[in-house]
PDB file of N, CA and C in Angstrom:
ATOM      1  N   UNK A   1       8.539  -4.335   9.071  1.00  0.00           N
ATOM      2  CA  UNK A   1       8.651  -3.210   8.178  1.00  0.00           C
ATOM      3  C   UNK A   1       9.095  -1.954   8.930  1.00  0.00           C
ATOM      4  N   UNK A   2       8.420  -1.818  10.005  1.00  0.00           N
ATOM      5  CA  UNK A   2       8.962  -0.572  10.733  1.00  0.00           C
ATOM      6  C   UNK A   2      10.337  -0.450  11.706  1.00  0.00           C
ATOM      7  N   UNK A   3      10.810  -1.707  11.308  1.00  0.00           N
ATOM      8  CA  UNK A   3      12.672  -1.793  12.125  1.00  0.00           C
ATOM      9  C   UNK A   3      13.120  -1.064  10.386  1.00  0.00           C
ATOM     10  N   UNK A   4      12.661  -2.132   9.507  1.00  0.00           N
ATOM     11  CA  UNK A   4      13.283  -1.300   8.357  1.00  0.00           C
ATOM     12  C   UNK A   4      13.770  -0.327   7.767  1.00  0.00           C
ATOM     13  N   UNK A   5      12.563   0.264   8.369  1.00  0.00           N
ATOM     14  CA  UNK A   5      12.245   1.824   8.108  1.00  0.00           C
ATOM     15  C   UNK A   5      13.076   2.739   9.154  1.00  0.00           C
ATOM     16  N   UNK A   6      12.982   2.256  10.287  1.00  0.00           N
ATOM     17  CA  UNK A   6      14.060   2.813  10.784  1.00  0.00           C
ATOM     18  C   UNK A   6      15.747   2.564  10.919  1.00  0.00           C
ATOM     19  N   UNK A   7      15.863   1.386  10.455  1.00  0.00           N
ATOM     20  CA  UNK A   7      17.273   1.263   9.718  1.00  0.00           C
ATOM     21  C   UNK A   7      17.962   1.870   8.404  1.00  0.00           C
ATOM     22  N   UNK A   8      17.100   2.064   7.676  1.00  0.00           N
ATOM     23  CA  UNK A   8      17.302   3.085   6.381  1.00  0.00           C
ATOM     24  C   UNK A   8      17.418   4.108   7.026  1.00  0.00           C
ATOM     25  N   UNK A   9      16.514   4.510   7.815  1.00  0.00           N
ATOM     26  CA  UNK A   9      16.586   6.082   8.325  1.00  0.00           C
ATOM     27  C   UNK A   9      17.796   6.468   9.042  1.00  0.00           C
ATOM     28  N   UNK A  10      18.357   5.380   9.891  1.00  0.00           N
ATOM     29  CA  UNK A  10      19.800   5.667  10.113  1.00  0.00           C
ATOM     30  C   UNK A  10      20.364   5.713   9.209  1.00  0.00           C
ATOM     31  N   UNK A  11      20.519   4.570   8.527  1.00  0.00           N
ATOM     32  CA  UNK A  11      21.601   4.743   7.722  1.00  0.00           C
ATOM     33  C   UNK A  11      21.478   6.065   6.259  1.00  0.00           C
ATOM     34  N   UNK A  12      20.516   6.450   6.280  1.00  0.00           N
ATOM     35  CA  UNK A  12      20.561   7.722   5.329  1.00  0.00           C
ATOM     36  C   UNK A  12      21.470   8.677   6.086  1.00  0.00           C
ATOM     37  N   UNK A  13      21.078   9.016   7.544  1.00  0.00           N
ATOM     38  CA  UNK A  13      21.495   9.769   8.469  1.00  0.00           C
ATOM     39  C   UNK A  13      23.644   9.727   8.458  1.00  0.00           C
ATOM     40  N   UNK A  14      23.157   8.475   8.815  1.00  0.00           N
ATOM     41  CA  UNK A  14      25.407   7.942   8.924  1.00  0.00           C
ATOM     42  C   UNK A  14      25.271   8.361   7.586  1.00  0.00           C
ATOM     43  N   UNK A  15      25.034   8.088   6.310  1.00  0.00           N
ATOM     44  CA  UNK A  15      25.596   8.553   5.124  1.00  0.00           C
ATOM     45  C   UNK A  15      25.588   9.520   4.427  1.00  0.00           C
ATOM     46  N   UNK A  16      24.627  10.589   5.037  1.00  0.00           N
ATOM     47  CA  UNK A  16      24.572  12.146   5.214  1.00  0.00           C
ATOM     48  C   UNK A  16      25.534  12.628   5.512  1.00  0.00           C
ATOM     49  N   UNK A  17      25.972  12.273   6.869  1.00  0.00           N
ATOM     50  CA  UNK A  17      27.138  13.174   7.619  1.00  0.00           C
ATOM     51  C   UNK A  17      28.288  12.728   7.034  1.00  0.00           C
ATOM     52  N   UNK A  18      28.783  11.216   6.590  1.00  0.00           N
ATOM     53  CA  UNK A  18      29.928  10.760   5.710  1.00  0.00           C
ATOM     54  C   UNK A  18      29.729  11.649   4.618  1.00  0.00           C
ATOM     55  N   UNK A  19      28.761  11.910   3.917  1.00  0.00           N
ATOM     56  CA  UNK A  19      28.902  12.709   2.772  1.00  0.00           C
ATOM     57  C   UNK A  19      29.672  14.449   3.256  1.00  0.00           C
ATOM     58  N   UNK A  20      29.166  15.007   4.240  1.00  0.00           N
ATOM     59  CA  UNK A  20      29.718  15.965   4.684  1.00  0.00           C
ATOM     60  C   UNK A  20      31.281  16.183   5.610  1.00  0.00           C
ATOM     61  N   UNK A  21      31.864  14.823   5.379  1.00  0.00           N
ATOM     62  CA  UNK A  21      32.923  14.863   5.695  1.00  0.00           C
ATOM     63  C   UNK A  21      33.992  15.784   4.791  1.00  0.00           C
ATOM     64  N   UNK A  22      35.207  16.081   6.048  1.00  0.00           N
ATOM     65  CA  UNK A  22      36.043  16.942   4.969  1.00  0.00           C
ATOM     66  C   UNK A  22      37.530  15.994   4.273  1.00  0.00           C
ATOM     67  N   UNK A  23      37.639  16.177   2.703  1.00  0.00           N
ATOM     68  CA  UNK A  23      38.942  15.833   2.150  1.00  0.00           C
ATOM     69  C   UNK A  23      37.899  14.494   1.173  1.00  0.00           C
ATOM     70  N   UNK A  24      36.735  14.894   1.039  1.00  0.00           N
ATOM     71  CA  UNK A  24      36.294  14.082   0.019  1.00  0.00           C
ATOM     72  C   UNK A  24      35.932  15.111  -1.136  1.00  0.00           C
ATOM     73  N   UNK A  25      36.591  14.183  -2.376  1.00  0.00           N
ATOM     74  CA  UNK A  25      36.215  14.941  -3.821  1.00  0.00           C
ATOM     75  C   UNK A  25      34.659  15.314  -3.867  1.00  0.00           C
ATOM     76  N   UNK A  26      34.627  16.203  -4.824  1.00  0.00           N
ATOM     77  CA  UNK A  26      33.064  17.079  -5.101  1.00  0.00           C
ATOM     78  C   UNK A  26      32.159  15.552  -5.799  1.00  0.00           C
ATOM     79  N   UNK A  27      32.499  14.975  -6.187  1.00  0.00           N
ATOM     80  CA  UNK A  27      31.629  13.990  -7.171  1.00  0.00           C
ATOM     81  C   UNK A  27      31.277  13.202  -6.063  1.00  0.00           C
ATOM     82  N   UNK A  28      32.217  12.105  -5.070  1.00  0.00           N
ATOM     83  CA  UNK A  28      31.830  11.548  -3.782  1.00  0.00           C
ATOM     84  C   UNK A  28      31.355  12.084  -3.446  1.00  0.00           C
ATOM     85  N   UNK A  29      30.854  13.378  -2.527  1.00  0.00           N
ATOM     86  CA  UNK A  29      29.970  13.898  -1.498  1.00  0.00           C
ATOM     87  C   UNK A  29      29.028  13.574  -2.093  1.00  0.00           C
ATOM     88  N   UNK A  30      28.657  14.116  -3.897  1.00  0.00           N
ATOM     89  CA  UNK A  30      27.694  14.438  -4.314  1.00  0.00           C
ATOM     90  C   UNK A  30      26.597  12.820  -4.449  1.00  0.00           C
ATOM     91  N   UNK A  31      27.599  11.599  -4.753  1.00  0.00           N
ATOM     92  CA  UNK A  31      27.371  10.601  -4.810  1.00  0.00           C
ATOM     93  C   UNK A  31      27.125   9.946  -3.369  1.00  0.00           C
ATOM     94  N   UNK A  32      27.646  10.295  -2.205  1.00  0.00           N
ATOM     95  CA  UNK A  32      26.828   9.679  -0.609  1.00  0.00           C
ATOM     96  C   UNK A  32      25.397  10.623  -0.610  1.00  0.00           C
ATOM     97  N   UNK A  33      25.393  11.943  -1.237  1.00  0.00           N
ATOM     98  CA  UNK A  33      24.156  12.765  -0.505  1.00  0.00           C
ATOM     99  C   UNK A  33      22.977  12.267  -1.224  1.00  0.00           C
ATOM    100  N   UNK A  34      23.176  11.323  -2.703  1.00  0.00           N
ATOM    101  CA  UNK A  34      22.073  10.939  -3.572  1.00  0.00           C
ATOM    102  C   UNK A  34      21.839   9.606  -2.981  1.00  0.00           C
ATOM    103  N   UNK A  35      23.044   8.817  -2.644  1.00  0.00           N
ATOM    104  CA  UNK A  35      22.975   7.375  -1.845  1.00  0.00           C
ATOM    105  C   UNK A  35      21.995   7.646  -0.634  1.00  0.00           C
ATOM    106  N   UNK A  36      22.261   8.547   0.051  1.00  0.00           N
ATOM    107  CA  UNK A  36      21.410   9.139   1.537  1.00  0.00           C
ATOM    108  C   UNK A  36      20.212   9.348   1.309  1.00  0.00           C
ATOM    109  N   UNK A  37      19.675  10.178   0.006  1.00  0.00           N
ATOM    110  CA  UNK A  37      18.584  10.570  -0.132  1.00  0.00           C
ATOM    111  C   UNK A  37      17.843   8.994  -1.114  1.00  0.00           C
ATOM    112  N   UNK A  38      18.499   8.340  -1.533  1.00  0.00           N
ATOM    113  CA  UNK A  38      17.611   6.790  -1.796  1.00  0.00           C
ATOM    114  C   UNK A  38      17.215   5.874  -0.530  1.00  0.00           C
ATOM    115  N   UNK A  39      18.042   6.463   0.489  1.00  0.00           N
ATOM    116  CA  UNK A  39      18.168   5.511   1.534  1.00  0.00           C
ATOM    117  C   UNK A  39      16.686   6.114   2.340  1.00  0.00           C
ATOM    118  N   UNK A  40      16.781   7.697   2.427  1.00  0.00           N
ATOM    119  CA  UNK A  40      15.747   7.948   3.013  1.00  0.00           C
ATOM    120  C   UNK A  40      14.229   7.820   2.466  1.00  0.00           C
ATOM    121  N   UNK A  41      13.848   7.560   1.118  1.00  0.00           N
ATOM    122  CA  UNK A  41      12.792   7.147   0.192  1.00  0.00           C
ATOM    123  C   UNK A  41      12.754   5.516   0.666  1.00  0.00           C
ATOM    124  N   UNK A  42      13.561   4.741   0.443  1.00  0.00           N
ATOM    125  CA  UNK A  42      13.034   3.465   1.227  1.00  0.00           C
ATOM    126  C   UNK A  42      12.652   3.494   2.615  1.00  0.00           C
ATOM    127  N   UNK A  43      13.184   4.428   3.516  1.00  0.00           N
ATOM    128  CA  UNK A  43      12.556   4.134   4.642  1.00  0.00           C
ATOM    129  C   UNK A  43      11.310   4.701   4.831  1.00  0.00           C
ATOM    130  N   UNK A  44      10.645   5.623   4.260  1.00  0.00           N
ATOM    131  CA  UNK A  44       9.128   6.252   3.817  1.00  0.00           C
ATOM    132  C   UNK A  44       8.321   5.749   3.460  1.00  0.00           C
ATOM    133  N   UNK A  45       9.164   4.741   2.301  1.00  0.00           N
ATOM    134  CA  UNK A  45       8.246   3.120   1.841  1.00  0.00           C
ATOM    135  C   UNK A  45       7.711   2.276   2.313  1.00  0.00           C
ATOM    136  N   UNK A  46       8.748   1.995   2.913  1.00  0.00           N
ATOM    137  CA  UNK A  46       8.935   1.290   4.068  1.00  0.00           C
ATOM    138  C   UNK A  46       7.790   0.989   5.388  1.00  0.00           C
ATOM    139  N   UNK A  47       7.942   2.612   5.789  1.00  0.00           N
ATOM    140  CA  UNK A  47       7.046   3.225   6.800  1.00  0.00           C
ATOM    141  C   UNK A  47       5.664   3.378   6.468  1.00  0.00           C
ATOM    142  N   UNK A  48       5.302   3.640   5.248  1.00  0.00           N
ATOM    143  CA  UNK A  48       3.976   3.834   4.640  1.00  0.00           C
ATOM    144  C   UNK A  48       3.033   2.027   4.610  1.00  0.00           C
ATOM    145  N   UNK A  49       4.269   1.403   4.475  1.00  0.00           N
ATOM    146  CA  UNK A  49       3.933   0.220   4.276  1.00  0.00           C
ATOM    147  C   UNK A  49       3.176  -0.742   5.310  1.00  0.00           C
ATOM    148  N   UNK A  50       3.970  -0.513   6.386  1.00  0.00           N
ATOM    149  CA  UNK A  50       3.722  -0.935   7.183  1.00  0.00           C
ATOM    150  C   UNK A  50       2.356  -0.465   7.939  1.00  0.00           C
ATOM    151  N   UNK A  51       2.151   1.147   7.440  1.00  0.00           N
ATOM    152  CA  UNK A  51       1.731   1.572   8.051  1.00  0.00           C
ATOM    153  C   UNK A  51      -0.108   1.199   7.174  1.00  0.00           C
ATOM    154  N   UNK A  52       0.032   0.879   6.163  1.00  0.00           N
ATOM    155  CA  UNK A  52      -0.919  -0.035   5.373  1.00  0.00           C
ATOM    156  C   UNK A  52      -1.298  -0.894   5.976  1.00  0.00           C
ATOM    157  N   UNK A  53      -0.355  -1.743   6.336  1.00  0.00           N
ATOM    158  CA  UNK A  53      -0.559  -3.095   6.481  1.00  0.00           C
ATOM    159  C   UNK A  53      -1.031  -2.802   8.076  1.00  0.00           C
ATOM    160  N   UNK A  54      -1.497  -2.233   8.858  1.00  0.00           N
ATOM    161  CA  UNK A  54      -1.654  -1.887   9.569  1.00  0.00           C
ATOM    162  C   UNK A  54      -3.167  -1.706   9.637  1.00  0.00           C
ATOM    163  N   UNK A  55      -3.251  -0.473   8.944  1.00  0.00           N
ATOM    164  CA  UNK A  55      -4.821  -0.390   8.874  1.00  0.00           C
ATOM    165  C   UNK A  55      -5.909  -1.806   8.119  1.00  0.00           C
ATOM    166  N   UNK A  56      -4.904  -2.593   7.685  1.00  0.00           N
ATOM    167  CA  UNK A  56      -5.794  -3.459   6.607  1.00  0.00           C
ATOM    168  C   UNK A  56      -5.795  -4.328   8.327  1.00  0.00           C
ATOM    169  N   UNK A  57      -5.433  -5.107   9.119  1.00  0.00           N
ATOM    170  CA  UNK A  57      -5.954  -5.404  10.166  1.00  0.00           C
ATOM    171  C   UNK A  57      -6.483  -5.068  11.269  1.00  0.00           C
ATOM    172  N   UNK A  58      -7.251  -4.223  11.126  1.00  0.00           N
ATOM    173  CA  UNK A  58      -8.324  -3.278  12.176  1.00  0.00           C
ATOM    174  C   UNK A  58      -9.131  -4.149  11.855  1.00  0.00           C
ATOM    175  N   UNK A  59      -9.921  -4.364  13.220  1.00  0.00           N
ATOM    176  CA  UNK A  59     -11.489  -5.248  13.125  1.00  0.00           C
ATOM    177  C   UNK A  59     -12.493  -4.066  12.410  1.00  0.00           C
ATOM    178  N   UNK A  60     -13.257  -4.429  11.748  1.00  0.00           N
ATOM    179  CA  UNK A  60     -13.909  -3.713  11.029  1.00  0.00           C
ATOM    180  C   UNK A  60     -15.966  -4.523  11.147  1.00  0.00           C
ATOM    181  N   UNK A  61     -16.497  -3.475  11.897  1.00  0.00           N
ATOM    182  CA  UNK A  61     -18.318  -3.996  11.786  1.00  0.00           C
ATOM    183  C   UNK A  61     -18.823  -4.946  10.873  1.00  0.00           C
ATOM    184  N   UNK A  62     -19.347  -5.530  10.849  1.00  0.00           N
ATOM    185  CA  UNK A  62     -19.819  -6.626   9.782  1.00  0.00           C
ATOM    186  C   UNK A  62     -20.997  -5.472   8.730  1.00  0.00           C
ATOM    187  N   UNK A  63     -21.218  -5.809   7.479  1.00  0.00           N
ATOM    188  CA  UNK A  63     -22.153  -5.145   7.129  1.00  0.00           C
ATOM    189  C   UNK A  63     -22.360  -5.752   5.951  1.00  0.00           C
ATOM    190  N   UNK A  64     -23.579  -5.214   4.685  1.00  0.00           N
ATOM    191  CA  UNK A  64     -23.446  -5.611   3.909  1.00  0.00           C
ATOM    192  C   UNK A  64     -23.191  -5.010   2.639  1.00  0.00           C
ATOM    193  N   UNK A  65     -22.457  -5.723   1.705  1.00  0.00           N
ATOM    194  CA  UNK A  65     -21.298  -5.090   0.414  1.00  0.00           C
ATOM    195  C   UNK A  65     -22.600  -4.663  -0.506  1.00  0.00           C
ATOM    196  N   UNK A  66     -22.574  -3.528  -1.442  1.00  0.00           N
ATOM    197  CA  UNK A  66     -23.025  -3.267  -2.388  1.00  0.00           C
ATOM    198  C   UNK A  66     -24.477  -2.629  -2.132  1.00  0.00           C
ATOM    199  N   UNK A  67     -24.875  -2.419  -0.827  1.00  0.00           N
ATOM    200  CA  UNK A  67     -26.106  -2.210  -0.776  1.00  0.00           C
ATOM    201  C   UNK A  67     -27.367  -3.261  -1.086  1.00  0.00           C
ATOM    202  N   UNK A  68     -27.300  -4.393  -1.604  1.00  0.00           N
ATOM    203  CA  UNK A  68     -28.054  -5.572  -2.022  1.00  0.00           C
ATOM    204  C   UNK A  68     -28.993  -5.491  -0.497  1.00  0.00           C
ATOM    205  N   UNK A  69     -30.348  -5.694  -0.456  1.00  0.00           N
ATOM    206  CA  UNK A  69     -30.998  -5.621   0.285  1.00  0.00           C
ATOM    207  C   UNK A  69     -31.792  -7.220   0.608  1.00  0.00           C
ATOM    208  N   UNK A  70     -32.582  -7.531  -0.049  1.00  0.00           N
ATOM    209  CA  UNK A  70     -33.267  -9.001  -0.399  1.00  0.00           C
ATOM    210  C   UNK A  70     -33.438  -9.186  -1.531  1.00  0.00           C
ATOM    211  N   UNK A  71     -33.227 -10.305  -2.050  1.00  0.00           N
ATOM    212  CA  UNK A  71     -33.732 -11.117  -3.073  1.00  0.00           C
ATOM    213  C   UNK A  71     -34.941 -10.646  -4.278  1.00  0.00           C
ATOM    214  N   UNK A  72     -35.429 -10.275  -5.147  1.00  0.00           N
ATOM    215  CA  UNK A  72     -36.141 -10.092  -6.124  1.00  0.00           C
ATOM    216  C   UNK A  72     -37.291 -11.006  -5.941  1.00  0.00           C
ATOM    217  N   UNK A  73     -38.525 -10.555  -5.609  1.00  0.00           N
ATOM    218  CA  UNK A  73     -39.659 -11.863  -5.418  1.00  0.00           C
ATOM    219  C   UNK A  73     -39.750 -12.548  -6.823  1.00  0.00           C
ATOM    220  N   UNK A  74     -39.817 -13.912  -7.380  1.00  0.00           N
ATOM    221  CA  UNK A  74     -40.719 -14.732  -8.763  1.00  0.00           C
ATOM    222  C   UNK A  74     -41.587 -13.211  -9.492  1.00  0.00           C
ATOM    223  N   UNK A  75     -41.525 -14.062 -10.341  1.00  0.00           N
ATOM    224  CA  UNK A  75     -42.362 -13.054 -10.978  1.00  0.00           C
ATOM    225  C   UNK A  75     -43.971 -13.460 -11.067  1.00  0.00           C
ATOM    226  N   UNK A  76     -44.628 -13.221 -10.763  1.00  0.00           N
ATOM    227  CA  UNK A  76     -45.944 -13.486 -10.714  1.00  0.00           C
ATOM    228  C   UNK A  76     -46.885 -13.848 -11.755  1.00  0.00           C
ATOM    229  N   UNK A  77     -46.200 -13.849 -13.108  1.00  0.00           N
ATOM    230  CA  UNK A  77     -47.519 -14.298 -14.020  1.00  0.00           C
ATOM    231  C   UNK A  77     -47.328 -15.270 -14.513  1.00  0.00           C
ATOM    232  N   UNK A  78     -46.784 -16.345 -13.976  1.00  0.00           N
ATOM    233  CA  UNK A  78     -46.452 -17.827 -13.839  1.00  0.00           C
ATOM    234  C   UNK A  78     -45.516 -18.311 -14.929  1.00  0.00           C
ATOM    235  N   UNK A  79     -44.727 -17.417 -15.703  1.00  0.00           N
ATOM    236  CA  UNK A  79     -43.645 -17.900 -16.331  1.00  0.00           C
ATOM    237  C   UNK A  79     -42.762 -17.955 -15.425  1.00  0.00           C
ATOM    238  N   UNK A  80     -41.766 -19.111 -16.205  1.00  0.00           N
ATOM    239  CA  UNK A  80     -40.709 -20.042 -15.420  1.00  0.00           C
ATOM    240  C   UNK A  80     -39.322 -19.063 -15.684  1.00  0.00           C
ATOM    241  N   UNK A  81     -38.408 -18.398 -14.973  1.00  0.00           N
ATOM    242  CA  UNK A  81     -37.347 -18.066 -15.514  1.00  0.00           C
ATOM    243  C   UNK A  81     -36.415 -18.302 -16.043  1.00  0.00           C
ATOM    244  N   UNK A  82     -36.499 -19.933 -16.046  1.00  0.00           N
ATOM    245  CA  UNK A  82     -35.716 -20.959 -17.524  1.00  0.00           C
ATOM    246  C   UNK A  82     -36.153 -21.113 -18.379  1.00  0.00           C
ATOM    247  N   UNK A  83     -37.236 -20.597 -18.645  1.00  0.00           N
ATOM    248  CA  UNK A  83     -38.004 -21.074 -19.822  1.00  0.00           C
ATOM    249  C   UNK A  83     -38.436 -19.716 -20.814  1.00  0.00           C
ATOM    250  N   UNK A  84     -37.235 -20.124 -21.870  1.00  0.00           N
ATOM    251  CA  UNK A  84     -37.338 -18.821 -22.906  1.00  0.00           C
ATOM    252  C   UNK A  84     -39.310 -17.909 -23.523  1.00  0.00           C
ATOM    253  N   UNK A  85     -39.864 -19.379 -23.518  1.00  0.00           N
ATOM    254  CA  UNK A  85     -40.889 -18.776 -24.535  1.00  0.00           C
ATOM    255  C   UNK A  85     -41.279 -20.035 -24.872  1.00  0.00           C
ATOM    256  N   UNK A  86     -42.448 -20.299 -25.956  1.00  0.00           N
ATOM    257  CA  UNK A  86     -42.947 -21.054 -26.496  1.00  0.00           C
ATOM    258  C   UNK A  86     -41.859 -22.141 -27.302  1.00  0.00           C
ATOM    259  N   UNK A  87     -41.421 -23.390 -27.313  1.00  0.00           N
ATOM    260  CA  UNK A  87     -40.958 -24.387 -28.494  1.00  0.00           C
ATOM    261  C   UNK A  87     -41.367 -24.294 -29.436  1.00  0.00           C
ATOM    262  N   UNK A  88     -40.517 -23.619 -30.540  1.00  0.00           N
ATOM    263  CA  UNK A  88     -40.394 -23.397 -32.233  1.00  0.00           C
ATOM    264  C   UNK A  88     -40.135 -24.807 -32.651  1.00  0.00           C
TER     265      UNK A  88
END
């Protein structure tokens, strides 16, 4: 991802300065400087991306999710917790 990112980034760059070349019509320039500026949004993407995917493989402490501490003791007055109630 991050060659990517820096290949867009050139090439926004080369198609910047082609846009600022002289003896090109007003609509071409205007059309390389919007091409340049898509080019430079993918490489940001790009870069962000990687740069994600990055942090998601850091070793990270073991711990435990949700705060859950131990288990709930039985309940003590000798009902069964499958067992609704008396048979109707």
């Amino acid at each position: 991802m991050l060659v990517g990112a820096g290949f867009m980034a050139w090439k926004a760059w080369d198609t910047e300065l082609a846009s600022g070349r002289a003896g090109l019509a007003p609509g071409e320039a205007l059309r390389l400087h919007r091409i340049a500026l898509v080019e430079l949004l993918l490489s940001v993407l790009a870069a962000g991306t990687a740069a994600a995917a990055g942090l998601s493989l850091r070793a990270r402490s073991p711990r435990r999710r949700l705060g859950l501490a131990t288990p709930a003791p039985p309940p003590s007055d000798g009902a069964r917790p499958d067992h609704d109630g008396p048979a109707q």
